[in-house]
Protein backbone atom coordinates (compact mmCIF):
# COMPACT_ATOMS: atom_id res chain seq x y z
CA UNK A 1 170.16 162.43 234.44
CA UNK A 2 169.36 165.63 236.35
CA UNK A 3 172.62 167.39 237.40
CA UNK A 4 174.02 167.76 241.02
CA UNK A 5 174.82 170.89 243.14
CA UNK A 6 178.15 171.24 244.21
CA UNK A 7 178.15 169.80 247.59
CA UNK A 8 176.11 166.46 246.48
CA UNK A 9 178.91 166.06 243.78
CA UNK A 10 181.40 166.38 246.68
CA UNK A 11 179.85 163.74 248.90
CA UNK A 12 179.16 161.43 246.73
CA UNK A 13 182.82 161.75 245.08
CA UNK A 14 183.70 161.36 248.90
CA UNK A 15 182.14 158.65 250.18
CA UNK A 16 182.65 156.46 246.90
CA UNK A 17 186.30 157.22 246.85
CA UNK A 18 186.19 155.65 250.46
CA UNK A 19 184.10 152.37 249.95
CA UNK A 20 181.41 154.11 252.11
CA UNK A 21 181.33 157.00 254.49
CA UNK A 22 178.62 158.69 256.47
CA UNK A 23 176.85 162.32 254.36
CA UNK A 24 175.80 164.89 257.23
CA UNK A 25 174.17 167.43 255.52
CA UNK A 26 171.92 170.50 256.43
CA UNK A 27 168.63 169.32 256.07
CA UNK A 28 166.87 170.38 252.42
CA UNK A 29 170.56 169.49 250.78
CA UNK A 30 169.59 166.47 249.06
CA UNK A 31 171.68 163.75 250.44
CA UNK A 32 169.54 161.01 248.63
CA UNK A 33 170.68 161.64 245.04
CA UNK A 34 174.50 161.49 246.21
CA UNK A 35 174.14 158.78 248.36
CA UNK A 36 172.06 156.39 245.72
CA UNK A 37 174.54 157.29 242.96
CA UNK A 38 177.36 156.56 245.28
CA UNK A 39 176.02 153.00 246.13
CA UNK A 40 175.61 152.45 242.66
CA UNK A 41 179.02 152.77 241.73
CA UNK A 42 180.38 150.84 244.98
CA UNK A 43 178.00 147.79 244.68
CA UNK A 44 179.79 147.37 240.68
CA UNK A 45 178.83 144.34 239.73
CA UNK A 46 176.95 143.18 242.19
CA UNK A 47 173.23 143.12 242.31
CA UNK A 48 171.48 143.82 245.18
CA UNK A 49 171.53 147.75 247.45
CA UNK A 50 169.92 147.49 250.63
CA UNK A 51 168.30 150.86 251.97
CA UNK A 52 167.55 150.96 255.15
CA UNK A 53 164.88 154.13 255.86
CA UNK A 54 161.80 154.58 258.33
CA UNK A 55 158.62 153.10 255.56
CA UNK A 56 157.25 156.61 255.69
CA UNK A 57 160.38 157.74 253.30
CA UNK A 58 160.03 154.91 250.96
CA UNK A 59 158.27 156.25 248.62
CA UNK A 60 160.81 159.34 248.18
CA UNK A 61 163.35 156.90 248.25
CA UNK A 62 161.36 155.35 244.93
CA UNK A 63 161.18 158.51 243.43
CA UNK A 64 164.45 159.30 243.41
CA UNK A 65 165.55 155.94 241.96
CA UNK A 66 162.93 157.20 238.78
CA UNK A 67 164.20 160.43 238.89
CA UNK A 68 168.08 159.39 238.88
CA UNK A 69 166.64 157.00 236.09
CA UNK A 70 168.88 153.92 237.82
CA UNK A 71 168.08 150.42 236.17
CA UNK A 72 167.20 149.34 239.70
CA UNK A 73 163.76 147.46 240.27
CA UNK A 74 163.03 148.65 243.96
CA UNK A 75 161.21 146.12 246.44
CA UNK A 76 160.31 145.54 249.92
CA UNK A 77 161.64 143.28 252.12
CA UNK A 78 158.24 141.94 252.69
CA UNK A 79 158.22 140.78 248.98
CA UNK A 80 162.09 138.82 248.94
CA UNK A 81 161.68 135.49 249.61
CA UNK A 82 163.90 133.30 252.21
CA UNK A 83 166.46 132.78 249.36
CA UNK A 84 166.21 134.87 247.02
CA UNK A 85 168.29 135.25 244.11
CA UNK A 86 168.76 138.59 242.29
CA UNK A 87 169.92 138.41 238.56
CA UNK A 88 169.09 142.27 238.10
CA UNK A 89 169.80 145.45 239.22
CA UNK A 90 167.62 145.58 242.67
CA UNK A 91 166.71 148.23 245.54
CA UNK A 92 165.15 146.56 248.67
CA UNK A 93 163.78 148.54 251.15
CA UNK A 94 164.19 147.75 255.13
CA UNK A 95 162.27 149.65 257.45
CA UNK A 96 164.77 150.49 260.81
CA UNK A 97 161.74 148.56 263.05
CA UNK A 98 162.33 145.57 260.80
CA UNK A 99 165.91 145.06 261.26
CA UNK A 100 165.55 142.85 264.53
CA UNK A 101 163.21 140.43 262.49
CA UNK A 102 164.77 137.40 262.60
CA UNK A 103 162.91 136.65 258.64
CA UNK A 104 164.65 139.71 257.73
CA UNK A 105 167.92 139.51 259.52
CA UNK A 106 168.20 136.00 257.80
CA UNK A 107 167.07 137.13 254.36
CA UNK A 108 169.66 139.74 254.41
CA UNK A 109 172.08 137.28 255.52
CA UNK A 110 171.71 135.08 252.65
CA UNK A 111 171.96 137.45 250.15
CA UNK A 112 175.22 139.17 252.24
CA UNK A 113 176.34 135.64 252.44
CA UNK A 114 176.17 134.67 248.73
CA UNK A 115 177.72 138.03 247.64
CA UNK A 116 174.65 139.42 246.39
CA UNK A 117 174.65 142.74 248.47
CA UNK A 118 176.96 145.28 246.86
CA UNK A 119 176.41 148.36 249.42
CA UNK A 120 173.90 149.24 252.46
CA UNK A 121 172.49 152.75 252.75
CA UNK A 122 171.08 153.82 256.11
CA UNK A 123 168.90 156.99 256.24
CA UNK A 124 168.46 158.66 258.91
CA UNK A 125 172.17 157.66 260.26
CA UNK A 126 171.13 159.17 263.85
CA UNK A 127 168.53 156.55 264.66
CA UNK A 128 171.57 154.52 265.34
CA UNK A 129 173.12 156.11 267.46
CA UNK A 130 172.87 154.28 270.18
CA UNK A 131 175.35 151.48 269.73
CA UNK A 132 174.41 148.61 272.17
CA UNK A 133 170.32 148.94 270.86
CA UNK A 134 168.98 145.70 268.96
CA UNK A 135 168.63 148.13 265.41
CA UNK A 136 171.87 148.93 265.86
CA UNK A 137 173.54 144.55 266.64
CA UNK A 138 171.43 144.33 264.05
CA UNK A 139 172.72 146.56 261.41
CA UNK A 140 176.26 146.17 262.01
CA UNK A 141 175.86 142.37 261.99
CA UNK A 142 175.88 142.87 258.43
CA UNK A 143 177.54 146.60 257.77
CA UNK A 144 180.84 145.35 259.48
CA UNK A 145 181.05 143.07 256.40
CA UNK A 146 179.63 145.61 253.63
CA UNK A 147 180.12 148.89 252.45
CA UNK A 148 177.81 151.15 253.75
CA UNK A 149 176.52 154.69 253.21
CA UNK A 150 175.10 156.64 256.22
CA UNK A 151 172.83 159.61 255.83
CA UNK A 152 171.92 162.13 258.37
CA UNK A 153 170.43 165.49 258.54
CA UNK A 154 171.31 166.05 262.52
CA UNK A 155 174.79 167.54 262.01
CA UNK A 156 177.05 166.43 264.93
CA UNK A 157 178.87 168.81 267.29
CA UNK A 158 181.18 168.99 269.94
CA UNK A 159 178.41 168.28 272.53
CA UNK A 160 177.75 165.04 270.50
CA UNK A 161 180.68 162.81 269.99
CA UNK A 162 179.23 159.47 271.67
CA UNK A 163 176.97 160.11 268.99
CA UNK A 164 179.26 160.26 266.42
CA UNK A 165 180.96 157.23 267.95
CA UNK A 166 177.63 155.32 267.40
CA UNK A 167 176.90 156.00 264.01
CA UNK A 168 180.40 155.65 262.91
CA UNK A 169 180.01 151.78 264.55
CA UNK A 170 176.49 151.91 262.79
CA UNK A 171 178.16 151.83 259.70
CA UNK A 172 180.76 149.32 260.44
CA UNK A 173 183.75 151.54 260.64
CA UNK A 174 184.17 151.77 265.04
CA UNK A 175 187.80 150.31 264.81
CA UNK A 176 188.66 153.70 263.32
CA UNK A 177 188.10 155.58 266.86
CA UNK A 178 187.73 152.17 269.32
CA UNK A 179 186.84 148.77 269.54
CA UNK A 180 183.94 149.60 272.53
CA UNK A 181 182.36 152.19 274.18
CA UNK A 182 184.34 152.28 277.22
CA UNK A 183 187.24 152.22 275.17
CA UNK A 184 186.15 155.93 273.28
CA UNK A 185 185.37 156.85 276.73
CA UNK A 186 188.63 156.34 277.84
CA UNK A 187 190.45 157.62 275.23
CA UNK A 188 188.16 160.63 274.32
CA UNK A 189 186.34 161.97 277.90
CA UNK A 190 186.72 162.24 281.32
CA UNK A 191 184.28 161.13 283.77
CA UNK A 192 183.06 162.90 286.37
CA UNK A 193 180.90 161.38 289.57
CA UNK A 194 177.69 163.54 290.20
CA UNK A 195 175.15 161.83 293.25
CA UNK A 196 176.60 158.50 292.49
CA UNK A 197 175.70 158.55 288.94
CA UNK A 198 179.13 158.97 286.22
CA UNK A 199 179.02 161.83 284.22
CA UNK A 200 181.39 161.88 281.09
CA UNK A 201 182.36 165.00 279.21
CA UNK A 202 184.99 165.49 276.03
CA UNK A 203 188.52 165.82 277.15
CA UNK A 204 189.89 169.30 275.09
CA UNK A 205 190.42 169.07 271.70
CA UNK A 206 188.69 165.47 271.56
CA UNK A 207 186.12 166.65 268.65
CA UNK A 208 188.79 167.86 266.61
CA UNK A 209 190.83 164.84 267.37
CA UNK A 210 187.58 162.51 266.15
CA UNK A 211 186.48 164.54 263.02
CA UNK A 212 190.21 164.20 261.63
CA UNK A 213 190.34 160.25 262.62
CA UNK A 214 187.04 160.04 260.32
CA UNK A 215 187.47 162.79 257.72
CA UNK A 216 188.23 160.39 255.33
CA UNK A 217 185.19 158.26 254.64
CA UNK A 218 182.82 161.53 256.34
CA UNK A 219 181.19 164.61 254.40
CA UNK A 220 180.13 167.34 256.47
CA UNK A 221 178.69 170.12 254.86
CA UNK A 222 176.51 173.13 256.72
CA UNK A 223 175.73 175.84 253.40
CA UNK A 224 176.87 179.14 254.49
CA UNK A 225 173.81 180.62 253.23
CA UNK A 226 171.18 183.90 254.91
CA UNK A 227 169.57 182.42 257.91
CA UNK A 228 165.94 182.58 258.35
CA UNK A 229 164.88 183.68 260.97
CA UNK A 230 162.06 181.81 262.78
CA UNK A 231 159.53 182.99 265.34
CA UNK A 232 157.26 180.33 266.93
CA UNK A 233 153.91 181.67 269.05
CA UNK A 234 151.83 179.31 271.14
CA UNK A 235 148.29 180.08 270.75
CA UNK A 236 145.80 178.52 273.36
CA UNK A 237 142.14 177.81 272.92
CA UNK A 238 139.66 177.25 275.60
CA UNK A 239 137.83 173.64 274.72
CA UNK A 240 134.71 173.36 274.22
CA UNK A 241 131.80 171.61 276.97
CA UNK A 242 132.03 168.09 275.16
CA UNK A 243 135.92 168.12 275.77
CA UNK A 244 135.78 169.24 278.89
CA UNK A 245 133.43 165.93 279.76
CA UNK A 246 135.82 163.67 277.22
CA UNK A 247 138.73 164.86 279.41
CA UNK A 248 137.24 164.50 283.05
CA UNK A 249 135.66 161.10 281.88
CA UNK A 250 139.44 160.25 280.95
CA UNK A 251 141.07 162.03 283.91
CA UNK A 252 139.26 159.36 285.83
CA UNK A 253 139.42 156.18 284.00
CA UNK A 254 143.15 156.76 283.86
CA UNK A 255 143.14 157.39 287.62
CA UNK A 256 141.14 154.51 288.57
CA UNK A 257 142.59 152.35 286.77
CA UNK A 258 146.32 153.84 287.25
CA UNK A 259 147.05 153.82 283.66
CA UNK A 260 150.61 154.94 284.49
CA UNK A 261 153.15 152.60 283.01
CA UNK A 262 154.45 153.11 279.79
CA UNK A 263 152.27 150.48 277.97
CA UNK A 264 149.43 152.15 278.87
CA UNK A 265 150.59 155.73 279.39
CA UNK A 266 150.84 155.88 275.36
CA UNK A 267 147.17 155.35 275.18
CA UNK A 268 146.21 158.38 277.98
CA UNK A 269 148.39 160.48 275.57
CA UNK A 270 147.06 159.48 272.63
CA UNK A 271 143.09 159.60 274.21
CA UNK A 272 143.65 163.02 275.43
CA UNK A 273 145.15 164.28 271.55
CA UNK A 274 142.13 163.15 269.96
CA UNK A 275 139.97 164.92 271.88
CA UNK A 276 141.94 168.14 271.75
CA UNK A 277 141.74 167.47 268.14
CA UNK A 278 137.97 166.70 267.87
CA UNK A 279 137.66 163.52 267.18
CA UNK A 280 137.92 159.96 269.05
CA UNK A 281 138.47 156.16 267.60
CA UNK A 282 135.69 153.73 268.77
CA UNK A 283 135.36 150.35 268.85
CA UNK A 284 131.84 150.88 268.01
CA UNK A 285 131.20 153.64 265.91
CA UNK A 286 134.86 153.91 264.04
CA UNK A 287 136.50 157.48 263.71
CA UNK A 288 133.72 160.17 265.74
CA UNK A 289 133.97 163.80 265.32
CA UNK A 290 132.46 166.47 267.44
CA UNK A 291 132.88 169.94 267.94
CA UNK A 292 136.57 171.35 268.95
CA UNK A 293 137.75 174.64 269.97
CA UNK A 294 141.15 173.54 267.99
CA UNK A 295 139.46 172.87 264.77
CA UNK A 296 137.72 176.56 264.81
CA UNK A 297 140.91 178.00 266.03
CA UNK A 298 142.99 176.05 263.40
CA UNK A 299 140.49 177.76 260.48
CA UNK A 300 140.02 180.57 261.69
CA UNK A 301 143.94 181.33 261.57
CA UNK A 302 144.42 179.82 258.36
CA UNK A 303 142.11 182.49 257.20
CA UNK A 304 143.84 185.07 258.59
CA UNK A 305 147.24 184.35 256.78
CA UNK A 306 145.57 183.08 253.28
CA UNK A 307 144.64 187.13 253.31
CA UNK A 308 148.74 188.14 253.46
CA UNK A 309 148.60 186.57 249.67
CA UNK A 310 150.85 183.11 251.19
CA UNK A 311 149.57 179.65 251.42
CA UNK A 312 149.95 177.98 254.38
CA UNK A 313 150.78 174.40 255.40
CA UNK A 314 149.17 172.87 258.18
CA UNK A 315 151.02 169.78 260.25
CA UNK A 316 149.09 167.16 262.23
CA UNK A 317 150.39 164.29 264.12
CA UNK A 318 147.51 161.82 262.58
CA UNK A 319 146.06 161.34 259.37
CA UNK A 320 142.29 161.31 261.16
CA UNK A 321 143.14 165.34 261.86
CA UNK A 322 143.57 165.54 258.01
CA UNK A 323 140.43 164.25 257.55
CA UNK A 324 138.97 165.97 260.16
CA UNK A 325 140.10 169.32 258.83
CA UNK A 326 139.63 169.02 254.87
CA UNK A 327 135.64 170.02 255.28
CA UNK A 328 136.22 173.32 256.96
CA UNK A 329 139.45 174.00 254.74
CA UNK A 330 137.68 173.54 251.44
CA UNK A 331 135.24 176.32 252.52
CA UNK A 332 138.71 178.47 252.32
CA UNK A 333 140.52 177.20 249.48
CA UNK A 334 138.91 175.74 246.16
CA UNK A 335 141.24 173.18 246.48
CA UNK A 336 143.93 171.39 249.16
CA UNK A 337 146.53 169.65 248.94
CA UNK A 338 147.88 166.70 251.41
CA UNK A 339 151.33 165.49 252.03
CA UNK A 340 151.26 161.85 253.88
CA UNK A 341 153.67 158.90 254.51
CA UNK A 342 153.75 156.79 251.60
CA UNK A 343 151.33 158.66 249.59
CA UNK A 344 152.64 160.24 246.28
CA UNK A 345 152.54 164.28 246.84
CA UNK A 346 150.48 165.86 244.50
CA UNK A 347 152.94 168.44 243.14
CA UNK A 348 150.79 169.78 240.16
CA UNK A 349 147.44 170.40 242.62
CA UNK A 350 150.23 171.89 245.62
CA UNK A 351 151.31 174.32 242.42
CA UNK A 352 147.75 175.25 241.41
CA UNK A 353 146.58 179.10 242.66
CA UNK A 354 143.72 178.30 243.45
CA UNK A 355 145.09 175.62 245.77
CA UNK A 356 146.10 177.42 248.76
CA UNK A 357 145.98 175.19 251.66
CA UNK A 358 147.82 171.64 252.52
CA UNK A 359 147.13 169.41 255.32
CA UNK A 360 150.14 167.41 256.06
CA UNK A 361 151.55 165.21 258.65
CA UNK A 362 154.92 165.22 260.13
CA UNK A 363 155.95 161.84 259.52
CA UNK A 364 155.50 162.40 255.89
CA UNK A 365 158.87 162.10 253.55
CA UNK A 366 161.59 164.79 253.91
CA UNK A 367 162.35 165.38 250.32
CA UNK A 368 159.27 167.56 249.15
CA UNK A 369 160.99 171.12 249.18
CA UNK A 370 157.59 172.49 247.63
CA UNK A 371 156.95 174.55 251.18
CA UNK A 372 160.28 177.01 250.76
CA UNK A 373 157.99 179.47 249.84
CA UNK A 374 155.46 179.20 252.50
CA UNK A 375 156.89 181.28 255.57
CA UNK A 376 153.60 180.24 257.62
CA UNK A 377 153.04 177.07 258.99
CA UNK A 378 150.23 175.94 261.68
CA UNK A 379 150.67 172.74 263.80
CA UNK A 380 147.69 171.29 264.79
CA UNK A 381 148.88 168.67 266.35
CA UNK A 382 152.58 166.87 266.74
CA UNK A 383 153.78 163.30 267.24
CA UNK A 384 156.32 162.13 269.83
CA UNK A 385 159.62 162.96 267.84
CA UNK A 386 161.86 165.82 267.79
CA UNK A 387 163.48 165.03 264.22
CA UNK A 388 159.64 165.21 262.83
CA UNK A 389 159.29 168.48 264.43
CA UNK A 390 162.54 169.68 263.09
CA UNK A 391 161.99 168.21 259.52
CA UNK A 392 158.76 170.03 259.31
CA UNK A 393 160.13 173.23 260.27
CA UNK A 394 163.31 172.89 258.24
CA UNK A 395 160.84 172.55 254.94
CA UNK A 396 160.27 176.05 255.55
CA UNK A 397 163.65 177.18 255.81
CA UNK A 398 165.64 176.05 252.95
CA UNK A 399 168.23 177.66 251.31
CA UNK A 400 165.84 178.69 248.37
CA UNK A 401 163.45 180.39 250.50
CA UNK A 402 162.22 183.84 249.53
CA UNK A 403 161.35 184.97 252.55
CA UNK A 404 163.12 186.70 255.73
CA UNK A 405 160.92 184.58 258.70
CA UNK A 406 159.49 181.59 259.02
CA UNK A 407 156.31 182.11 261.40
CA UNK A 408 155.42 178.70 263.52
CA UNK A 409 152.15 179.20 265.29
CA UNK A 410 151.50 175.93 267.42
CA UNK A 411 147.91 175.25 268.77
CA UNK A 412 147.26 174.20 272.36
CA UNK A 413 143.85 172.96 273.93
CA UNK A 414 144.19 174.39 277.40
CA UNK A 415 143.07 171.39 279.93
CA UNK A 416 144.78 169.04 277.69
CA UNK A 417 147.70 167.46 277.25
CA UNK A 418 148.85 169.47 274.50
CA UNK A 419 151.57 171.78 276.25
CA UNK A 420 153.32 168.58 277.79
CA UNK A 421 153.96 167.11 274.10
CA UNK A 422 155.19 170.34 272.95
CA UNK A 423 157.33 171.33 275.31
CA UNK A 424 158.44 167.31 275.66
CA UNK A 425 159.03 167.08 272.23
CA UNK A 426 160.67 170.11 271.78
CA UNK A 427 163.57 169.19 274.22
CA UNK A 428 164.74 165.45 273.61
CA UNK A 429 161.89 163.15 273.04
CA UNK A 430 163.28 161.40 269.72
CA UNK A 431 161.26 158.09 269.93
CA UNK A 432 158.11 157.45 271.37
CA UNK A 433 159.27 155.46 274.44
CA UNK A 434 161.61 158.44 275.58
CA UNK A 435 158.65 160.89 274.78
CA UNK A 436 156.17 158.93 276.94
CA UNK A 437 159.07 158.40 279.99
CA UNK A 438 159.37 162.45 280.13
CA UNK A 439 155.61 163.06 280.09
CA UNK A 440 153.70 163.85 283.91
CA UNK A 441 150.67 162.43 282.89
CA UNK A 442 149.58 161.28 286.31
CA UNK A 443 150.45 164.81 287.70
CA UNK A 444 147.63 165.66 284.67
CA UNK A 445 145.20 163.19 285.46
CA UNK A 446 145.54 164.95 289.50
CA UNK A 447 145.40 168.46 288.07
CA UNK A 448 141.32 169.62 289.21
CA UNK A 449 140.65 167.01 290.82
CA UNK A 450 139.61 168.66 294.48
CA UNK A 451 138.44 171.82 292.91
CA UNK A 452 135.95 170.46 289.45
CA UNK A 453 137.37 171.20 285.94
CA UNK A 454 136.29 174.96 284.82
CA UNK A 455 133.76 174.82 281.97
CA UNK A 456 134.49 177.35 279.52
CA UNK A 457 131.53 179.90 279.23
């Protein structure tokens, strides 16, 4: 079995001591290992853990089972029958989305229900923050009954205790601070009315007051370690003729058809990406690429660092702009690697000089710390979530990186869309729905309309 580092031994020691607990730990500090060996030890005798992780992770959650060497079979939830019955050591895996399906919710209440469930581990702990969402009913229909283990690399703060309040509930444990929300309002803020709306604030001393009422079953643990410093640089690229058409042809399908709710709004956004990224999905003709002033840009820069002697990882929002960029990137590199929800990572090719390059998307895994040594990193494109942003970025800034500064150079096609989900994501869009609700895209689609979009030359 592969040893621990100190603060993994002390969570996991932590949290099993207290029959479940919550881990927040810096991201790149391995809270996996600690929390499957706690669960482990909690479940006993018992056969079934349930972990409960966003499908892209599954496979590191897999890997880590191998690696820990655990006699655990791991499964999907997909593959459990109605009434299942589990006479060895088993793993099933619950994607968060799944949670509210009433197949699932009554699968895992059988097997809660006939004692088969020893322990529940929920990655990604801040997905559940919310209380009062259906995930969240959901999840504490069944962790108010079980032990559970909550992961999380968003350490909270002072600014954040109703988030605290709603992953400690998450986990089954909200009788600790209060029974409701407007009870932990009440007895930790103060509201305030601003325009007719109530704002609520922590009273003094009301973070200290909550991290002591839940220090027992909570690890917190931010390594004291050099910081790296990171730089981020917008470059902008002019697009080319075709886009220009793609994006006035969209411009006014969207306004003449007022494609403005948030149904539909998703699919503007997601229109206007692909052509910033050169390439569109038809009905017709499948995936379509043509030529794209992002694509050139994107190679050109890569080029550029590959001469400081570093490799360089490239992020995408979509696995099409990973297919759309291997062609040109094999004319750089001999070979490329390509990191992807639930595809295995090719560590050996990724450690390979003469593999220099890898295309990866965002909502790829967080437990590959093979990019430490890469300070540069080039986002081609981004989805609509903040922790994929910051999960990307963090690979780069782990505590075993060599270098000083990590450099983030983010690619906009001017006339596009791509400022508004960079700027949107980089504030507070953490799902897709809150993304799309903070976008302007109808003050986009107006943008030229009086004056005729300006062709590049």
């Amino acid at each position: 079995m592969l040893e621990l580092d100190l603060p993994q031994i002390e969570a996991c020691e932590k949290v099993r001591a207290a029959g479940g607990g919550i881990m927040w730990m810096a991201v790149g500090e391995g809270k996996t290992r600690p929390a499957l060996l706690a669960a482990d030890s909690i479940a006993g005798d018992h056969t079934v853990i349930v972990v409960v992780a966003r499908r892209a992770a599954f496979f590191d959650w897999e890997t880590e089972v191998a690696t820990l060497q655990l006699p655990h079979k791991v499964v999907e939830i997909e593959n459990v029958p109605a009434n299942p019955v589990f006479f060895n050591k088993t793993i099933i895996l619950v994607s968060e989305s799944r949670l509210i399906n009433p197949i699932v919710s009554d699968i895992l209440a059988n097997l809660r229900m006939s004692r088969q469930i020893g322990c529940i581990i929920v990655d990604e702990l801040w997905l559940f923050k919310n209380p009062k969402a259906k995930k969240s009913l959901a999840l504490h229909a069944h962790s108010e009954w079980l032990p559970t283990i909550g992961v999380s690399g968003t350490v909270m703060t002072a600014r954040d205790i109703t988030d605290i309040y709603g992953q400690v509930a998450a986990i089954g444990r909200r009788a600790v601070l209060a029974r409701t929300t407007t009870d932990f309002k009440t007895k930790y803020m103060t509201g305030m009315n601003a325009g007719g709306f109530m704002q609520w604030y922590p009273k003094p001393g009301a973070y200290k007051q909550i991290m002591d009422a839940i220090n027992e079953f909570t690890y917190v643990h931010m390594p004291d370690v050099r910081q790296v410093k990171e730089v981020s640089r917008i470059i902008k690229v002019r697009p080319t003729d075709r886009q220009l058409e793609l994006i006035e042809e969209l411009k006014e399908t969207a306004a003449v058809e007022g494609f403005f709710e948030l149904d539909s709004m998703g699919a503007v956004v997601l229109k206007a990406q692909q052509i910033s990224n050169g390439w569109l999905e038809s009905d017709e003709e499948g995936f379509v690429h043509f030529p794209s002033s992002k694509v050139d840009r994107c190679v050109a820069l890569v080029e550029e660092i590959l001469q400081t002697g570093y490799k360089v990882v490239v992020w995408c929002a979509f696995k099409q702009d990973i297919i759309r960029l291997q062609e040109p990137m094999l004319k750089l590199s001999k070979r490329i690697a390509t990191l992807q929800g639930g595809v295995p990572f090719d560590h050996v090719q990724w450690n390979r000089s003469d593999c220099r390059i890898c295309l990866a998307t965002e909502a790829s895994g967080s437990s590959v710390n093979h990019f430490a040594q890469v300070p540069y990193a080039v986002y081609f494109s981004q989805d609509y979530k903040w922790t994929s942003l910051q999960q990307s970025k963090g690979r780069h800034t782990r505590r075993s990186s060599a270098h000083d500064t990590a450099y983030y150079l983010f690619l906009h096609t001017e006339k596009t869309l791509d400022a508004q989900v960079y700027y949107t994501v980089r504030s507070s869009a953490n799902s897709e729905r809150s993304f799309l609700k903070a976008m302007d895209v109808q003050a986009w689609v107006s943008q030229g309309k009086k004056s005729g979009l300006q062709r590049s030359k």
